[in-house]
C-alpha atoms as a PDB file:
ATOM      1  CA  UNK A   1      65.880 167.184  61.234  1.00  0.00           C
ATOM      2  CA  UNK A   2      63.266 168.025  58.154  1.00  0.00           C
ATOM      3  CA  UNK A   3      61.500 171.199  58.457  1.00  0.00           C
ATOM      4  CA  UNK A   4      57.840 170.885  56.552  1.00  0.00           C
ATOM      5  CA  UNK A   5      55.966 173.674  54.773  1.00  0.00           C
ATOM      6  CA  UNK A   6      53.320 174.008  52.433  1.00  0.00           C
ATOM      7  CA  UNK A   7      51.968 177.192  50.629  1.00  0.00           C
ATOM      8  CA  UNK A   8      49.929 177.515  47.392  1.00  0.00           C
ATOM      9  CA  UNK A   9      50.168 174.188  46.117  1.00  0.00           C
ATOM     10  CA  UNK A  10      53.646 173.729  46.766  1.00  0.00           C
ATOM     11  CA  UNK A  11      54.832 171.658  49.856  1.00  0.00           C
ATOM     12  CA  UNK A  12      58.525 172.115  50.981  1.00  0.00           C
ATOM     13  CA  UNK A  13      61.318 169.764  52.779  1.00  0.00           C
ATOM     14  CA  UNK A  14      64.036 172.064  54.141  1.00  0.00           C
ATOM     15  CA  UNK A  15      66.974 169.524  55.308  1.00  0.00           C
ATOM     16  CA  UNK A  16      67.926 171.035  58.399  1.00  0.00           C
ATOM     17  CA  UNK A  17      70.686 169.827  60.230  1.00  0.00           C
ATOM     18  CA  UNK A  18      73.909 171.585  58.696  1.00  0.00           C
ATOM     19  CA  UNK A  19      76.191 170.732  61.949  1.00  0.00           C
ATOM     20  CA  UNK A  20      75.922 167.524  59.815  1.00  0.00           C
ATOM     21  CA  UNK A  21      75.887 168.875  56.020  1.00  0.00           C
ATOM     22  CA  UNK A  22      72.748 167.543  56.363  1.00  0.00           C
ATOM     23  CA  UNK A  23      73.686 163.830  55.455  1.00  0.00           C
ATOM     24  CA  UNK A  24      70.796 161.778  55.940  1.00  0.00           C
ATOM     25  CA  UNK A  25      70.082 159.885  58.502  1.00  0.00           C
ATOM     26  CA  UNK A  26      67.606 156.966  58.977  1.00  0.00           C
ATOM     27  CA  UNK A  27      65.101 159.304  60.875  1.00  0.00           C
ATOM     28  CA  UNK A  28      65.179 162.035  57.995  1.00  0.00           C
ATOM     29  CA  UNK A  29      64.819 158.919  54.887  1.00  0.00           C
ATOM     30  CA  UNK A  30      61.584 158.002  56.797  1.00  0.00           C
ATOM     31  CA  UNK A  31      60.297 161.454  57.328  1.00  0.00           C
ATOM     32  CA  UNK A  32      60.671 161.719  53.664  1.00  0.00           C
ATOM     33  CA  UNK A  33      59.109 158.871  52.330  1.00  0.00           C
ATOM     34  CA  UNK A  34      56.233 159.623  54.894  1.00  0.00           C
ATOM     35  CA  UNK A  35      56.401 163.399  53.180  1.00  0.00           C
ATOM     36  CA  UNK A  36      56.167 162.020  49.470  1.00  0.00           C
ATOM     37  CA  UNK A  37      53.200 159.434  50.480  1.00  0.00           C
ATOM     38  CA  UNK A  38      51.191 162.150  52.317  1.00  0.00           C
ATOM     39  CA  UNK A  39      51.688 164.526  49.658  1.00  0.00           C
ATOM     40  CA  UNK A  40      50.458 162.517  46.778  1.00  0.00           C
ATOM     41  CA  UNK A  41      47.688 161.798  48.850  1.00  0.00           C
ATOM     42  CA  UNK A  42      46.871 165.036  48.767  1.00  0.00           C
ATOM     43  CA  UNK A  43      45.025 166.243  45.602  1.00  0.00           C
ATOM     44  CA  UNK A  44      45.423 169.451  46.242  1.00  0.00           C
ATOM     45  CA  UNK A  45      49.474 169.964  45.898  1.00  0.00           C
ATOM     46  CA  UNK A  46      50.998 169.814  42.552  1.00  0.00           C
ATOM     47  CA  UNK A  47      55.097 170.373  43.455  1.00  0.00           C
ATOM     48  CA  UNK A  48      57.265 169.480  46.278  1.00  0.00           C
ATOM     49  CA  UNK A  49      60.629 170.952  46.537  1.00  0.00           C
ATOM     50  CA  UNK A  50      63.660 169.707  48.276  1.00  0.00           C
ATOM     51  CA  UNK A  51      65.803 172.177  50.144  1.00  0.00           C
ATOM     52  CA  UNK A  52      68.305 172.731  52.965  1.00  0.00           C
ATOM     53  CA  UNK A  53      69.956 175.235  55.602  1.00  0.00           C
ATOM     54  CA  UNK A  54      73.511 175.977  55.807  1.00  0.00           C
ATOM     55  CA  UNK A  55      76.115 175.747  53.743  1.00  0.00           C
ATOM     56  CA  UNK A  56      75.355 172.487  51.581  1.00  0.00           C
ATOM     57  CA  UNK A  57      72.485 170.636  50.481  1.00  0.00           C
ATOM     58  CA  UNK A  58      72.936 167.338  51.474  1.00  0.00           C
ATOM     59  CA  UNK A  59      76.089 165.410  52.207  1.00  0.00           C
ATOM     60  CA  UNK A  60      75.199 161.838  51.473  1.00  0.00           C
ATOM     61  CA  UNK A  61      74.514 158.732  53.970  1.00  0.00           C
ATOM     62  CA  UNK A  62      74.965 159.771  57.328  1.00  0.00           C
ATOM     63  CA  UNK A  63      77.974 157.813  58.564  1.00  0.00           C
ATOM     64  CA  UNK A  64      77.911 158.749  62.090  1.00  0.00           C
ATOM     65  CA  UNK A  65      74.745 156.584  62.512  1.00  0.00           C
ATOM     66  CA  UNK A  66      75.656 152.760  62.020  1.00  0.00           C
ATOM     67  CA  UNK A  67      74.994 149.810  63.874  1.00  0.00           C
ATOM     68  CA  UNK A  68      76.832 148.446  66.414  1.00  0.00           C
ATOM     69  CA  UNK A  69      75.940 145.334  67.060  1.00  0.00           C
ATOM     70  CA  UNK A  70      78.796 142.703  68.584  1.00  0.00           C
ATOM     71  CA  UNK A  71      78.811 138.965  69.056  1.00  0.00           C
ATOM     72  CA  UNK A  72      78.741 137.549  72.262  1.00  0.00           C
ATOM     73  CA  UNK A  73      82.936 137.499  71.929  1.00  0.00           C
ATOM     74  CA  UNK A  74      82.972 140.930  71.364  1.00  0.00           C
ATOM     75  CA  UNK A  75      83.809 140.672  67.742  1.00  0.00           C
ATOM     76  CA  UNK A  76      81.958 142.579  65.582  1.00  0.00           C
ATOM     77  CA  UNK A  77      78.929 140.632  63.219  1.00  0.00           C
ATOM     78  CA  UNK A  78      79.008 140.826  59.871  1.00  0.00           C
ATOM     79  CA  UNK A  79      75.357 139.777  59.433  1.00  0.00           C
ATOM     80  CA  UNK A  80      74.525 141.720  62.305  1.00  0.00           C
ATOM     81  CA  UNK A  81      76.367 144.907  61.113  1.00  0.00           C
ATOM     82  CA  UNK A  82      75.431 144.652  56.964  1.00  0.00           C
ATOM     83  CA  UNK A  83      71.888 144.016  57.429  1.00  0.00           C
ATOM     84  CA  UNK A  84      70.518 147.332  59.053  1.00  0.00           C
ATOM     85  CA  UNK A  85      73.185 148.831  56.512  1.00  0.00           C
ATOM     86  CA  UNK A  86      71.546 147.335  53.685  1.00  0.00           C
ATOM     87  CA  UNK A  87      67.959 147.971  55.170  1.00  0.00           C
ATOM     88  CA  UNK A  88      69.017 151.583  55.149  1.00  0.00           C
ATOM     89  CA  UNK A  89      70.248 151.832  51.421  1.00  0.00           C
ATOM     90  CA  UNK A  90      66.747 150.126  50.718  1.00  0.00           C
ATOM     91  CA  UNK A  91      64.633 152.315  51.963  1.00  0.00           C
ATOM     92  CA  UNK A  92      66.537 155.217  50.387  1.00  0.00           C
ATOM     93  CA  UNK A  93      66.095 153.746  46.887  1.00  0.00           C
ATOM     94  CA  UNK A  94      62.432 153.842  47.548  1.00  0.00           C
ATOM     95  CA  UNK A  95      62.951 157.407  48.485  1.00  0.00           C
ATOM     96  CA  UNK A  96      64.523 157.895  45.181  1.00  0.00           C
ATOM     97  CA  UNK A  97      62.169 155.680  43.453  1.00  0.00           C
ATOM     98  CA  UNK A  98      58.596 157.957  45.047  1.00  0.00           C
ATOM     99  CA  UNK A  99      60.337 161.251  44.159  1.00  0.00           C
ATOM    100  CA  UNK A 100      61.415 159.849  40.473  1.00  0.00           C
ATOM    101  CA  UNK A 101      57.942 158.611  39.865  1.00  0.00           C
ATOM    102  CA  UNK A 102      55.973 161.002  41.720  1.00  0.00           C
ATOM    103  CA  UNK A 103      53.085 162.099  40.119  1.00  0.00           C
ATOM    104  CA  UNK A 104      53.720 165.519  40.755  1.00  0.00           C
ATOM    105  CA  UNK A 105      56.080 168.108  40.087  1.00  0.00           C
ATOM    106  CA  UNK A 106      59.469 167.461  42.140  1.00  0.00           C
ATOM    107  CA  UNK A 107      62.164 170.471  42.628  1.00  0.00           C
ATOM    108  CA  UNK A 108      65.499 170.118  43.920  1.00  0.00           C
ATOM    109  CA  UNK A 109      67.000 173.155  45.264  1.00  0.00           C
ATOM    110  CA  UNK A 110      70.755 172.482  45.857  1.00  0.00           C
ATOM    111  CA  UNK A 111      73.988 174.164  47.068  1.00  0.00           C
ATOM    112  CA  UNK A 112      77.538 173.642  48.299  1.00  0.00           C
ATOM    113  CA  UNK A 113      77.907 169.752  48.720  1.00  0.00           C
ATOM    114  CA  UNK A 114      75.490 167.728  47.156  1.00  0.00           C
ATOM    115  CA  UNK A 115      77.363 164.006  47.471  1.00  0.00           C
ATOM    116  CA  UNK A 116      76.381 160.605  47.615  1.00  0.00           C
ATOM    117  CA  UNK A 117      72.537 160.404  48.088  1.00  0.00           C
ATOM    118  CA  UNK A 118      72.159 164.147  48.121  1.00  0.00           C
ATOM    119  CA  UNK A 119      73.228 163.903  44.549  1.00  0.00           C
ATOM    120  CA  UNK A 120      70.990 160.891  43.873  1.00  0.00           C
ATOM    121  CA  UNK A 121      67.618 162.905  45.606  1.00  0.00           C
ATOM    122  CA  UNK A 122      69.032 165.960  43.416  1.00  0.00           C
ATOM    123  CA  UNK A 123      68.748 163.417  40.301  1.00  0.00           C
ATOM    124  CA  UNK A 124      65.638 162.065  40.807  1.00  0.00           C
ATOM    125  CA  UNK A 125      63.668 165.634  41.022  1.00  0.00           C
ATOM    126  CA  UNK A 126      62.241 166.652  37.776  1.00  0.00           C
ATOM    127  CA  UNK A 127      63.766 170.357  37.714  1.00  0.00           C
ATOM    128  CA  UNK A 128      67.137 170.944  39.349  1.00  0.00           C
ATOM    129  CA  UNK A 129      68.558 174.307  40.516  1.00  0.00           C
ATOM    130  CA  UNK A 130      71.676 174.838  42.238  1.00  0.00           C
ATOM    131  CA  UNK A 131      73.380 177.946  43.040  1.00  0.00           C
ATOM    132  CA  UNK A 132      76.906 178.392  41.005  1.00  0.00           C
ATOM    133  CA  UNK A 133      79.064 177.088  44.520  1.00  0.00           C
ATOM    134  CA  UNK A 134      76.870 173.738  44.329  1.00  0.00           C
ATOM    135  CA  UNK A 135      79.065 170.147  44.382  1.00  0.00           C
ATOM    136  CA  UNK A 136      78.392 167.110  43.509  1.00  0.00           C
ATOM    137  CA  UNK A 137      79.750 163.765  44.044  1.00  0.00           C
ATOM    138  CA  UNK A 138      78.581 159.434  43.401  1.00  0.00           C
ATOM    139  CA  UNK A 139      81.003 157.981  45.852  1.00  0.00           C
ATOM    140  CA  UNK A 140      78.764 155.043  46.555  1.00  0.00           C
ATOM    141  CA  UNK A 141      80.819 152.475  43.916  1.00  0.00           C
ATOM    142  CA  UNK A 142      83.813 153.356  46.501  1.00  0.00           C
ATOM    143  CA  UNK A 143      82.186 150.668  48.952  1.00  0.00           C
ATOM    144  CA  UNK A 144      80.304 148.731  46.417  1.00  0.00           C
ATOM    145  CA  UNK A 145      77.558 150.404  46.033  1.00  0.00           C
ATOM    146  CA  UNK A 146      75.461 150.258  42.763  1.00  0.00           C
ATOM    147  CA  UNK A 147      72.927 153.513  43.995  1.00  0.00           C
ATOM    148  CA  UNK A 148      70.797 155.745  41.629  1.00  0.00           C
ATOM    149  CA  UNK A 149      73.008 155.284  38.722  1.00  0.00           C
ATOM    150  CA  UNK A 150      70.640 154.311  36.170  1.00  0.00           C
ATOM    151  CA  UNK A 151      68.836 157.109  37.063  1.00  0.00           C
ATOM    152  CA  UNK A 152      71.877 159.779  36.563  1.00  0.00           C
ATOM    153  CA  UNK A 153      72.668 157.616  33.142  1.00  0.00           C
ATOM    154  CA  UNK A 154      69.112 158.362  31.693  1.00  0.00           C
ATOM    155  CA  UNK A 155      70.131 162.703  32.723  1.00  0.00           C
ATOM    156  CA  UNK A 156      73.383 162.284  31.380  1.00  0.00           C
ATOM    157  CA  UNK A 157      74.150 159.652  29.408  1.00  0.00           C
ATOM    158  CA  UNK A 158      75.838 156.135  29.893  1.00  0.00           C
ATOM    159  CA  UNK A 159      79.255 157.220  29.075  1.00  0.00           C
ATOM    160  CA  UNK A 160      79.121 160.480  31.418  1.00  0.00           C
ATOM    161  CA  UNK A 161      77.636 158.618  34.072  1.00  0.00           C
ATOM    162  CA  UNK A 162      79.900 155.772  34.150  1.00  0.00           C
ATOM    163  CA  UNK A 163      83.323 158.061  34.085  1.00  0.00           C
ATOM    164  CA  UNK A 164      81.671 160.332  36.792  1.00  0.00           C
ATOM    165  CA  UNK A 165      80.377 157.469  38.786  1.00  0.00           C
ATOM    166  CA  UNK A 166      83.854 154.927  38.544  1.00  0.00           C
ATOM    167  CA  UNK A 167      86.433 157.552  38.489  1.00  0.00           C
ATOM    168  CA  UNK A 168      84.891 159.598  41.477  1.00  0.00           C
ATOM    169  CA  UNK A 169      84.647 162.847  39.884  1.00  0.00           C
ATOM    170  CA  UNK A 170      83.356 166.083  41.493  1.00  0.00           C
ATOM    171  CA  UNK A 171      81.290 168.364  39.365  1.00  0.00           C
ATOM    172  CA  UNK A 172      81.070 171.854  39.433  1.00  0.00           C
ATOM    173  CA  UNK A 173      77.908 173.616  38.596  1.00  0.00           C
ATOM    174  CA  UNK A 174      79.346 174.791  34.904  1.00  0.00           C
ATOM    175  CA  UNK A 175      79.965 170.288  33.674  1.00  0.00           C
ATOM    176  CA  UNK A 176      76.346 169.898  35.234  1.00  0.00           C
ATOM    177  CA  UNK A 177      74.944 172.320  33.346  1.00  0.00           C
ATOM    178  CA  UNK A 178      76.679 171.336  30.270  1.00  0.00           C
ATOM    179  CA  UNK A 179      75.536 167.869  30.937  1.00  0.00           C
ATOM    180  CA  UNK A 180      71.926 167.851  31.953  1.00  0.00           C
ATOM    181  CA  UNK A 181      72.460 167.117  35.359  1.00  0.00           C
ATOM    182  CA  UNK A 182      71.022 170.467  36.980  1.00  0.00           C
ATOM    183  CA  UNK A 183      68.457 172.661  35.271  1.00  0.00           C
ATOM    184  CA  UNK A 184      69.554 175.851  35.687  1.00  0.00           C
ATOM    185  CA  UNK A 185      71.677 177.929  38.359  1.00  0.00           C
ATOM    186  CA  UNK A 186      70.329 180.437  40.847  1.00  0.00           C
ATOM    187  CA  UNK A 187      71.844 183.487  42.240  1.00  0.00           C
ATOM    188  CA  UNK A 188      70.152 182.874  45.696  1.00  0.00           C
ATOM    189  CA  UNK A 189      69.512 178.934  46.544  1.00  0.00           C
ATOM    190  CA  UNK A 190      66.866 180.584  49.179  1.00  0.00           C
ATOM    191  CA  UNK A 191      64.730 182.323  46.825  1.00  0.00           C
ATOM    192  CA  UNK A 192      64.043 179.529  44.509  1.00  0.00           C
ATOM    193  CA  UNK A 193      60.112 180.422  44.202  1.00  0.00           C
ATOM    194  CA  UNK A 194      61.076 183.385  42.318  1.00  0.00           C
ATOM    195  CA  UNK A 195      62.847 180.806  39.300  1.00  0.00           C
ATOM    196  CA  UNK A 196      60.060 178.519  39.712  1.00  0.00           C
ATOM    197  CA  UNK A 197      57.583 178.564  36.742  1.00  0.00           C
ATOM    198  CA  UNK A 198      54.003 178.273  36.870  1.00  0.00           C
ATOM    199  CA  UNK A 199      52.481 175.332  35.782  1.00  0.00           C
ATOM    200  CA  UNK A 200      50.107 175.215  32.363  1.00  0.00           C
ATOM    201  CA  UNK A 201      48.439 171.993  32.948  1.00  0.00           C
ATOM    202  CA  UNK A 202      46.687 170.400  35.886  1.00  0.00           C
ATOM    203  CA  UNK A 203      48.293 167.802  38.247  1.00  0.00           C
ATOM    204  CA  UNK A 204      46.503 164.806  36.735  1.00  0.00           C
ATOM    205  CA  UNK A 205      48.049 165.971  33.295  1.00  0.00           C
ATOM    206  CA  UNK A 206      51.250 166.913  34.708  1.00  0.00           C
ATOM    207  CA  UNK A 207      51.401 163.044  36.078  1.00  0.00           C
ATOM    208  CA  UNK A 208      50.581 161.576  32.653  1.00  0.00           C
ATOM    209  CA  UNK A 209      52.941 164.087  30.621  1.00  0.00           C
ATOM    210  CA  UNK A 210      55.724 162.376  33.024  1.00  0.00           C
ATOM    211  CA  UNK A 211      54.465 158.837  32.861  1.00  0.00           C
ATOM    212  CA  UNK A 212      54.957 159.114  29.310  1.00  0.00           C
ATOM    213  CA  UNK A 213      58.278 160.749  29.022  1.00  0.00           C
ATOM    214  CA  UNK A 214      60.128 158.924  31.777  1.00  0.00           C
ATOM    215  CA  UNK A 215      60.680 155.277  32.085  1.00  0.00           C
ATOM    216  CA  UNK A 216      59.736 153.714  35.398  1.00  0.00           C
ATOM    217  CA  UNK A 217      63.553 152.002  36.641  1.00  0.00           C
ATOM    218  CA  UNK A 218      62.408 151.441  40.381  1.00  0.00           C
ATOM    219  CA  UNK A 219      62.263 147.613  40.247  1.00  0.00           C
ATOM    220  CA  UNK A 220      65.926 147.424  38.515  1.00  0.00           C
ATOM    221  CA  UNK A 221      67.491 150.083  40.636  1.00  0.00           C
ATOM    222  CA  UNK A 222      66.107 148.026  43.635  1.00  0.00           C
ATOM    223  CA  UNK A 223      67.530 144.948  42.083  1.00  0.00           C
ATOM    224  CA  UNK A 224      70.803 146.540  41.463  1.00  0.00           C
ATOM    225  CA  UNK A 225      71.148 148.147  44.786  1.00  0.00           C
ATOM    226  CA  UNK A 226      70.583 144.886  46.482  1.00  0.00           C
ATOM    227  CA  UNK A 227      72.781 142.818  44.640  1.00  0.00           C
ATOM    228  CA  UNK A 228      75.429 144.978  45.177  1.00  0.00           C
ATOM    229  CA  UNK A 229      74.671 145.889  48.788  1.00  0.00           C
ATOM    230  CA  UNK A 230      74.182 141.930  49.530  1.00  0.00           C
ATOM    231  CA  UNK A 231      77.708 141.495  48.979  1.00  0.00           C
ATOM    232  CA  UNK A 232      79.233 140.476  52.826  1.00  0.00           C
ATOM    233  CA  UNK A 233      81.400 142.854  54.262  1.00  0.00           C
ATOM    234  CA  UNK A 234      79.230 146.117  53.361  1.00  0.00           C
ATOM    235  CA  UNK A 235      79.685 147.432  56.938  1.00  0.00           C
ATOM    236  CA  UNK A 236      83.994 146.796  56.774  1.00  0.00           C
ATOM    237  CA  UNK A 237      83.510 148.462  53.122  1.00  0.00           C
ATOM    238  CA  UNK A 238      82.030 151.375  54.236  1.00  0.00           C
ATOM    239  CA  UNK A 239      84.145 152.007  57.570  1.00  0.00           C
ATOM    240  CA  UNK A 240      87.193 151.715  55.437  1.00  0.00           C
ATOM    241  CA  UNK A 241      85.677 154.294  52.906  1.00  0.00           C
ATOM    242  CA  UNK A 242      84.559 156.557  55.776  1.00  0.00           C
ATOM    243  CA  UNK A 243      88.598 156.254  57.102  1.00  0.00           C
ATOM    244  CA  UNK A 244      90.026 157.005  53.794  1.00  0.00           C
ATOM    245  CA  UNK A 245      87.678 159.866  53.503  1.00  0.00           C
ATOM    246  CA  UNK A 246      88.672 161.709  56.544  1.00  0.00           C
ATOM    247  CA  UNK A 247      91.376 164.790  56.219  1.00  0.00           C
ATOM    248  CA  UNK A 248      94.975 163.670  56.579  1.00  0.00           C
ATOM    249  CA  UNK A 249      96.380 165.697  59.373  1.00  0.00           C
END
């Protein structure tokens, strides 16, 4: 569930399904894309802002939501099972790619958790608060998953983003300060507007001051996310990631 606002200018997604930790599902990637597409429509909104309920901003890829499609032996498909998996990571890289290249202002708003592709859609906003609690994680590579990387590279550089990224490192909100990964830390994730500054140039400026300052990487992170998501055996990678993942009892 995506709650939708806009005031002044400034529409707002509020990821809103904590019982979840807000992990996306297929439903809520669609609702967003639709979200960025409307809103650039719209001349008259300059900034969208990504935010969420409850205690963490967005968990990653929703696991509880794959397919389960079977063979007529009962055995499980591989073709059947990996290729609404890899139509899923898809159509979040094109969420990443829209907010990355937006021609508008994009705001992330993050706190507790912020894993997987809520890292990535924290990444690919061009300012980045979090409150001092916030988490983040790339656990993607841990089922061969090449996702948003290039993008976190270009915050953080190739070195940072390849040790954070292969050695599965969690981040407090004091390394992604130091690193260029958030923009600044808020006291209270729910009253971002009041860190939000006002903005000296108009939206058609705004778009060609970020044209100009950040490279467009959506047809190589597509490429990349493909080639690595093509691989057979996606859906046996991720249920053995989503196993190891769970609490030991």
């Amino acid at each position: 569930m995506i709650e939708f606002a806009c005031t002044d200018q400034v529409a707002v997604a509020t990821l809103a399904q904590p019982a979840r930790g807000n992990a996306l599902s297929e439903s809520m990637v669609e609702n967003l894309i639709a979200w960025i597409t409307e809103s650039v429509a719209d001349e008259s909104i300059h900034t969208l802002v990504l935010t969420s309920t409850g205690s963490h901003f967005c968990t990653g890829f929703d696991l509880g939501t794959q397919p389960t499609d079977t063979c007529d032996e009962g055995v499980v498909s591989r073709a059947a099972s990996d290729g609404p998996l890899l139509w899923r990571f898809a159509r979040i890289e094109h969420l990443l790619s829209l907010l990355w290249n937006a021609p508008l202002r994009t705001v992330a708003v993050a706190r507790g958790r912020t894993w997987g592709a809520g890292a990535d859609l924290f990444a690919a906003c061009d300012l980045r608060y979090a409150s001092a609690q916030t988490e983040w994680r790339f656990p993607g590579a841990g089922f061969g998953l090449v996702l948003g990387t290039r993008r976190l590279a270009s915050l953080v550089g190739q070195a940072r983003a390849m040790d954070w990224v292969a050695h599965g490192r969690r981040i407090d909100s004091g390394d992604a300060i130091s690193a260029g990964l958030a923009t600044a830390l808020v006291n209270e994730p729910d009253h971002w507007q009041e860190q939000l500054p006002k903005l000296a140039v108009d939206r058609s400026t705004y778009a060609q001051l970020k044209a100009a300052t950040r490279p467009d990487l959506g047809q190589a992170d597509l490429a990349a996310l493909v080639r690595s998501a093509a691989l057979p055996g996606l859906a046996d990678r991720l249920e053995k990631y989503k196993n190891s993942s769970k609490p030991r009892k």
